[in-house]
Each structure stands twice: as C-alpha cells, then as structure tokens.
C-alpha atoms as a PDB file:
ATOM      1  CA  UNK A   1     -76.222-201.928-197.917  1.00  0.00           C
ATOM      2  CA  UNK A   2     -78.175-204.979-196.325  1.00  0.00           C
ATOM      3  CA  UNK A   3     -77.772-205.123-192.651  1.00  0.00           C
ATOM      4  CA  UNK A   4     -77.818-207.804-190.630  1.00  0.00           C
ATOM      5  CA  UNK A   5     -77.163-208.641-187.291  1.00  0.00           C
ATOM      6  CA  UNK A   6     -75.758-211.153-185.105  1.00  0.00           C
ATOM      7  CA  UNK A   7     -77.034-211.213-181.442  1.00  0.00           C
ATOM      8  CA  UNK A   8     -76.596-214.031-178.618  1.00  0.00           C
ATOM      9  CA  UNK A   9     -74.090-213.947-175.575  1.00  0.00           C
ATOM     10  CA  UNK A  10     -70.642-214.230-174.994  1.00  0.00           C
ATOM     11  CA  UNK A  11     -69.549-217.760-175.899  1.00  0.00           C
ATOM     12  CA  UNK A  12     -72.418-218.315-178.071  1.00  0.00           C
ATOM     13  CA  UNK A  13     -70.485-218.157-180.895  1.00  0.00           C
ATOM     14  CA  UNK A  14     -71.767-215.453-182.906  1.00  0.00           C
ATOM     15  CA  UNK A  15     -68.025-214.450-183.643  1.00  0.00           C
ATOM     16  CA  UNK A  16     -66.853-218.179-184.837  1.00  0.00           C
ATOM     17  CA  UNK A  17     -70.322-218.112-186.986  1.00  0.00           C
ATOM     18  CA  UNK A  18     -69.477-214.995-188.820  1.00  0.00           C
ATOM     19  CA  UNK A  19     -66.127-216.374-189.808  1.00  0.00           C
ATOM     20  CA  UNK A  20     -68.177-219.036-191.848  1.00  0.00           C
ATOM     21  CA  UNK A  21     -70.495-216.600-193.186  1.00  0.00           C
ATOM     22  CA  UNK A  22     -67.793-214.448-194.921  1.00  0.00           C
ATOM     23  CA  UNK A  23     -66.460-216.891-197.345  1.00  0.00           C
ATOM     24  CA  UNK A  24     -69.515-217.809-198.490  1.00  0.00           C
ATOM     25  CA  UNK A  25     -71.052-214.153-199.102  1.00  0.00           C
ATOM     26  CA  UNK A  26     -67.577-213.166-200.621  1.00  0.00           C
ATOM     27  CA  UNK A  27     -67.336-216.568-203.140  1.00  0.00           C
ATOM     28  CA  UNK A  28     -70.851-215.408-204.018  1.00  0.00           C
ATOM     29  CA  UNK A  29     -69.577-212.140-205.570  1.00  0.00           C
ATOM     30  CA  UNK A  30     -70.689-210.314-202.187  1.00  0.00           C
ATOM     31  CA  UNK A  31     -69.022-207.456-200.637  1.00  0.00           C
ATOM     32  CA  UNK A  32     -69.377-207.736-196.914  1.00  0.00           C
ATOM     33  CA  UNK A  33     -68.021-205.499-193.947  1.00  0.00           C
ATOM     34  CA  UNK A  34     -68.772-205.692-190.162  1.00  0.00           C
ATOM     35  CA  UNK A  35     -68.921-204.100-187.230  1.00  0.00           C
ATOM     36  CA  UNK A  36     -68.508-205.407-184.259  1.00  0.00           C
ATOM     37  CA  UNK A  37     -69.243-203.846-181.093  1.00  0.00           C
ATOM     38  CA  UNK A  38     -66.726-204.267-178.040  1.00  0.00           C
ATOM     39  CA  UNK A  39     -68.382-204.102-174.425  1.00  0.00           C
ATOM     40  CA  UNK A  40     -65.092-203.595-173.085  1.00  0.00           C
ATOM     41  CA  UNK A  41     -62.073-201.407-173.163  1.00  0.00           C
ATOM     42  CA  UNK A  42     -59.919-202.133-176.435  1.00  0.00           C
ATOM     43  CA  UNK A  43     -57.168-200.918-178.540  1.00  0.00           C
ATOM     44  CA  UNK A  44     -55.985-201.817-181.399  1.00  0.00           C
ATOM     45  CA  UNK A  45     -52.730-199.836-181.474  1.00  0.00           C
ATOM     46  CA  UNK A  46     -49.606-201.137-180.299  1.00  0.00           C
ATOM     47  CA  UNK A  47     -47.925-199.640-177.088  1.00  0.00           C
ATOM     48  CA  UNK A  48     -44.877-197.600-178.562  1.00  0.00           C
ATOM     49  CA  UNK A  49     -44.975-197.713-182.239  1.00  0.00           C
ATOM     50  CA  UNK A  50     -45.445-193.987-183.735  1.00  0.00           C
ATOM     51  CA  UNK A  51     -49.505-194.220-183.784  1.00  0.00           C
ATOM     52  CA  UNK A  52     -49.393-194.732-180.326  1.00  0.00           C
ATOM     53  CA  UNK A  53     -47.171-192.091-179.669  1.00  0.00           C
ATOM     54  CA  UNK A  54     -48.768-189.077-181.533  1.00  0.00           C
ATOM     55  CA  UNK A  55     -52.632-191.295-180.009  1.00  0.00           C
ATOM     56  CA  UNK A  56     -51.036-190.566-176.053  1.00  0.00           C
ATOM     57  CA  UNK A  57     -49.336-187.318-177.141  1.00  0.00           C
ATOM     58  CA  UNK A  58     -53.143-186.115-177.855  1.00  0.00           C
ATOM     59  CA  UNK A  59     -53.813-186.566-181.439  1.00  0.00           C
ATOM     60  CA  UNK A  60     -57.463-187.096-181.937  1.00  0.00           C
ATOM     61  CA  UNK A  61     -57.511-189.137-184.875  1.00  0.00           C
ATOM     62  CA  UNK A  62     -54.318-191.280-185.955  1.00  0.00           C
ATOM     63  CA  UNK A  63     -54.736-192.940-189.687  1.00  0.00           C
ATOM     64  CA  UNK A  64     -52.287-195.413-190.354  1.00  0.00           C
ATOM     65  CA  UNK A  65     -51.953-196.499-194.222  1.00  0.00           C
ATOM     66  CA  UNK A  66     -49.738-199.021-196.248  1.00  0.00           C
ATOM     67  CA  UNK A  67     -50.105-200.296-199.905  1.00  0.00           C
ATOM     68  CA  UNK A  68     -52.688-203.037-197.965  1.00  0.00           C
ATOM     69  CA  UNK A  69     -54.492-201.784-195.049  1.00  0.00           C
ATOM     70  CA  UNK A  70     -55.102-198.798-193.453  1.00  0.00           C
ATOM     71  CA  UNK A  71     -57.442-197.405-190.193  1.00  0.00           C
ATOM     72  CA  UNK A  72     -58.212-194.751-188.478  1.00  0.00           C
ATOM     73  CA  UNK A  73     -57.947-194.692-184.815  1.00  0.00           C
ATOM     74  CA  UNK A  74     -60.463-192.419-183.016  1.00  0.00           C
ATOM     75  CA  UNK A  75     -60.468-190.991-179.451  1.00  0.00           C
ATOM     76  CA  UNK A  76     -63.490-190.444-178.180  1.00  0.00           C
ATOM     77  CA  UNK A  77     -62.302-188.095-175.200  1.00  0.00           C
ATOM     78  CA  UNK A  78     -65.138-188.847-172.813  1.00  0.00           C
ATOM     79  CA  UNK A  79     -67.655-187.766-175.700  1.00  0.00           C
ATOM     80  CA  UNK A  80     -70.581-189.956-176.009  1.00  0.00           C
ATOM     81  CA  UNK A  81     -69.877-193.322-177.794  1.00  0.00           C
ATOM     82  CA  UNK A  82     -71.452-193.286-181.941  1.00  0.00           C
ATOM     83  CA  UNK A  83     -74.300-194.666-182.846  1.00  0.00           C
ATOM     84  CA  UNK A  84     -74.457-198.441-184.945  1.00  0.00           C
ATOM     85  CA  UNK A  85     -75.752-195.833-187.803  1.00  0.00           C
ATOM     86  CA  UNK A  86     -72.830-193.340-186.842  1.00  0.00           C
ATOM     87  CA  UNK A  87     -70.819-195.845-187.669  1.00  0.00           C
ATOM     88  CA  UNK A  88     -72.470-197.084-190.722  1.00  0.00           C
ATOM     89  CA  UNK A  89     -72.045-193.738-192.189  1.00  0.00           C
ATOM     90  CA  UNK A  90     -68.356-194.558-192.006  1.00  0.00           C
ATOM     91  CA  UNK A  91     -67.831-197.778-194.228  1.00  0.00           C
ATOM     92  CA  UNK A  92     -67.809-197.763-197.939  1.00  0.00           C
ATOM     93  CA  UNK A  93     -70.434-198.669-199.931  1.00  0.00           C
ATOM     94  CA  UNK A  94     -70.888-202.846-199.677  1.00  0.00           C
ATOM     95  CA  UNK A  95     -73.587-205.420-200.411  1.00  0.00           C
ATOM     96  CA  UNK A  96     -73.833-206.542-197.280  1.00  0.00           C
ATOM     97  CA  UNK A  97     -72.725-205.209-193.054  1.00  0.00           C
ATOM     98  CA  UNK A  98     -73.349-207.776-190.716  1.00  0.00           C
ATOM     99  CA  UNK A  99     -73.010-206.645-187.252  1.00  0.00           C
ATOM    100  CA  UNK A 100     -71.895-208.273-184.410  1.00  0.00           C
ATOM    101  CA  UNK A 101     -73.433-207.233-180.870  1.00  0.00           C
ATOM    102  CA  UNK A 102     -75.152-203.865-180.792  1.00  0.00           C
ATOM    103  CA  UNK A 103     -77.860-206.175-179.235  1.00  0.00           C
ATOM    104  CA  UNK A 104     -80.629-203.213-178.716  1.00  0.00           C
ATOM    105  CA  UNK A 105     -80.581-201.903-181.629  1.00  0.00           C
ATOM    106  CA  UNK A 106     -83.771-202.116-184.068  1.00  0.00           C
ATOM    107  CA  UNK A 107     -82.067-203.995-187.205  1.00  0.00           C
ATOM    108  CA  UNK A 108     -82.987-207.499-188.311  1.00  0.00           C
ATOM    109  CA  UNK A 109     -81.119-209.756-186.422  1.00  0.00           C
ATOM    110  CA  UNK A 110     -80.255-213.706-185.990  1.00  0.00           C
ATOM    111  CA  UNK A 111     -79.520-215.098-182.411  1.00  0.00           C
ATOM    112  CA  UNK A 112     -76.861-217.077-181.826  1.00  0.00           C
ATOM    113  CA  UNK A 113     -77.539-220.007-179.043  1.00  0.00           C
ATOM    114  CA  UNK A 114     -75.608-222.260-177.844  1.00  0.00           C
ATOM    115  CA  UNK A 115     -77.454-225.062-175.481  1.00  0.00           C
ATOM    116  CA  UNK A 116     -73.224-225.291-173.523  1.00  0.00           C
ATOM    117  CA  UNK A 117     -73.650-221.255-172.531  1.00  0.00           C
ATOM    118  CA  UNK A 118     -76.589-221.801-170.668  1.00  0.00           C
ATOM    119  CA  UNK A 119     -77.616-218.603-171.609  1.00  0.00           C
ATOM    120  CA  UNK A 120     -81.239-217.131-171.355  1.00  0.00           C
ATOM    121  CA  UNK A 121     -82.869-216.712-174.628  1.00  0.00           C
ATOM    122  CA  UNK A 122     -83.078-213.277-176.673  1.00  0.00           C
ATOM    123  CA  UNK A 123     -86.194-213.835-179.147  1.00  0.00           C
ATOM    124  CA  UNK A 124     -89.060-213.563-176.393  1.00  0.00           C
ATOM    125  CA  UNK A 125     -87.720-209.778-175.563  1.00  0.00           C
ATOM    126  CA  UNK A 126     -86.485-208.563-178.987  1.00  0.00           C
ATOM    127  CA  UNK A 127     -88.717-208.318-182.181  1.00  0.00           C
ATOM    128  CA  UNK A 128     -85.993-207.662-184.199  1.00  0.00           C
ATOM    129  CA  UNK A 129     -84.846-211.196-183.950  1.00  0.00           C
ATOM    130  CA  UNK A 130     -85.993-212.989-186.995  1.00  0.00           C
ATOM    131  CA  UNK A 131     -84.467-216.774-186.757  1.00  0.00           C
ATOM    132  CA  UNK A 132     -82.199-218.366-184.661  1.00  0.00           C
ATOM    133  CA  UNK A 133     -79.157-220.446-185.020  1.00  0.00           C
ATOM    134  CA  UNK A 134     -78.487-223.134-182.237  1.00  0.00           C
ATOM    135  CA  UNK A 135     -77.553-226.768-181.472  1.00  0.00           C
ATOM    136  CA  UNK A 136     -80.671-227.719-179.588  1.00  0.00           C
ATOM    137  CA  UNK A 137     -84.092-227.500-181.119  1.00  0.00           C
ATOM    138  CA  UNK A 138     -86.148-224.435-179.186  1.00  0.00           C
ATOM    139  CA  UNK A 139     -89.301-223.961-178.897  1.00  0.00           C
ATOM    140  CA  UNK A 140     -90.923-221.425-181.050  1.00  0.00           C
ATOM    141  CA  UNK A 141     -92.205-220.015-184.111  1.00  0.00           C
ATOM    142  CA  UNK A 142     -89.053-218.636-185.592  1.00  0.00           C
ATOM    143  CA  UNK A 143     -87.325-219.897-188.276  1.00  0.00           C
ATOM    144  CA  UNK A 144     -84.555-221.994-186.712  1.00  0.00           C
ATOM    145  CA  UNK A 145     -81.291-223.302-188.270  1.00  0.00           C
ATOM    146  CA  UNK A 146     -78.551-225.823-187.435  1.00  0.00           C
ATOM    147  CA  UNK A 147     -75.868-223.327-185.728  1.00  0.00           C
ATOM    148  CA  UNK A 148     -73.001-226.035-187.483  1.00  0.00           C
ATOM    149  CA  UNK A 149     -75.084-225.328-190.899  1.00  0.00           C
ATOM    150  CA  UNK A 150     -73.348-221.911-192.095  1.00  0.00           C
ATOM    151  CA  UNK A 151     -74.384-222.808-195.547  1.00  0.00           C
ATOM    152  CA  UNK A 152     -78.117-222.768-194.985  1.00  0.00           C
ATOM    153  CA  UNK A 153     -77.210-219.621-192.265  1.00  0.00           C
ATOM    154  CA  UNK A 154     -76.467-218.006-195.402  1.00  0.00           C
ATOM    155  CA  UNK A 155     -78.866-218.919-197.692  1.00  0.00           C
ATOM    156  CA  UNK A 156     -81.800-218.058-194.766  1.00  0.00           C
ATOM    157  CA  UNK A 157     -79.991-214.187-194.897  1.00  0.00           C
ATOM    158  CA  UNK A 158     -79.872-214.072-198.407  1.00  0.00           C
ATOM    159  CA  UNK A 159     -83.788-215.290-198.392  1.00  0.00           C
ATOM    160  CA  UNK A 160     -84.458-212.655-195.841  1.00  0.00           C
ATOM    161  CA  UNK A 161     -83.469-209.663-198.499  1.00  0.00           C
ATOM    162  CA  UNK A 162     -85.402-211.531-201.361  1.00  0.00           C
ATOM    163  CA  UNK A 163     -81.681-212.675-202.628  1.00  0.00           C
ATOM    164  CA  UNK A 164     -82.365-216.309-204.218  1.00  0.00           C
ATOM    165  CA  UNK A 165     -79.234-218.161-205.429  1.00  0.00           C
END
C-alpha cells in the first residue's frame, strides 16, 4: 500500500481535495482507502439505535454489518489513542491510503494551502512535505500545483511512487 498524506489546516481544504482525488485513482483501476484523523470528539453511532445501546451498556467493540457496509466501532476506554500505523494494520490490502491529518507523522505528504485561511505555512517545519497544492504561487523549491487542478494533483502522486499513466 502507497501512502500518502494530506496536511494543511482547517479550512484549507484538504478534505474537499480528497473528494477529487478519489474518482480519479478509482477510474484508474486504483483501490484507495483513507484515514482521516479527527482532532475532536466524534461518533459515528447514532444515539439510541441497538449499537449505541450495547456501545453505552459497555461493549468494547460494536460491529455493525449489512449486505453493503459494515464497521466496527471501538472504545478506547481512556487507553492511549493508536498509532497512523496501528491503524494501517487495520484496512485491507489497497493500492493506495491517503491520509488526511496525522500532520506529525513521518509519511510523504502534500500541503494543502489556501491563500483565504491565512494560515502559516507547513513545508519550512516538516520534511515530509514533498509539494504543495494552493491558489497563490509560494515561494519555494517544492513542487507546487494548482489546488483547483486535482487532475495534475493526481498525476504529481502517481509520479511520486514511479506510477506513469
């Protein structure tokens, strides 16, 4: 499995950016997962359906299944949070994981910046950052891309692993 990551601030839109990215791996003949990272408290169980009732009763793993879909739910329980390759260990076997956030950690990464956020730039601080994707031209020696092109977003990842299409 290729990984790449996907690193810039909130409203940067690293999330809107991936959506792009999908399709075009997938039309490819790609198989792509993700994981993305959430900074804040989330849940993606509904309050009283059954999951939610055996998750609060003190089940610590729910797995929901149908004939299309199914997850696992996981409380953590106050243990320490996984690791990115924790949870790497968990997907099945695909061409490519691009992951959103999980800003620290030491896999190839693209920043996402968006001259509206006013955000401070990543690439000075992080040599895992290996292009950038933006709507203002920055000054640097990284690879830079048109944030609006997804298709050449693509084909810059794909050049990155030594896949030419």
């Amino acid at each position: 499995m290729k990984i790449f990551g996907f690193a810039g601030y909130s409203g940067s839109g690293k999330t809107t950016l991936i959506e792009k990215l999908i399709p075009i791996f997938a039309n490819e003949g790609f198989e792509v997962s993700l994981i993305k990272h959430a900074h804040h408290y989330f849940d993606i169980d509904q309050p009283g359906k059954d999951s939610w009732r055996h998750r609060k009763a003190g089940a610590g793993e729910v797995l929901v299944a149908s004939g299309r879909r199914w997850a696992v739910i996981h409380e953590l329980s106050g243990k320490a949070e996984p690791s990115l390759e924790d949870h790497l260990k968990r997907l099945s076997p695909c061409d490519f994981v691009f992951v959103e956030g999980y800003r620290h950690e030491h896999i190839p990464k693209l920043e996402i910046h968006r001259k509206a956020a006013m955000s401070p730039l990543l690439f000075p601080e992080d040599p895992h950052i290996v292009g950038i994707a933006s709507d203002v031209l920055l000054e640097t020696a990284l690879p830079q891309i048109d944030l609006d092109r997804a298709d050449l977003i693509a084909a810059f990842i794909k050049k990155y692993f030594g896949i030419y299409s």
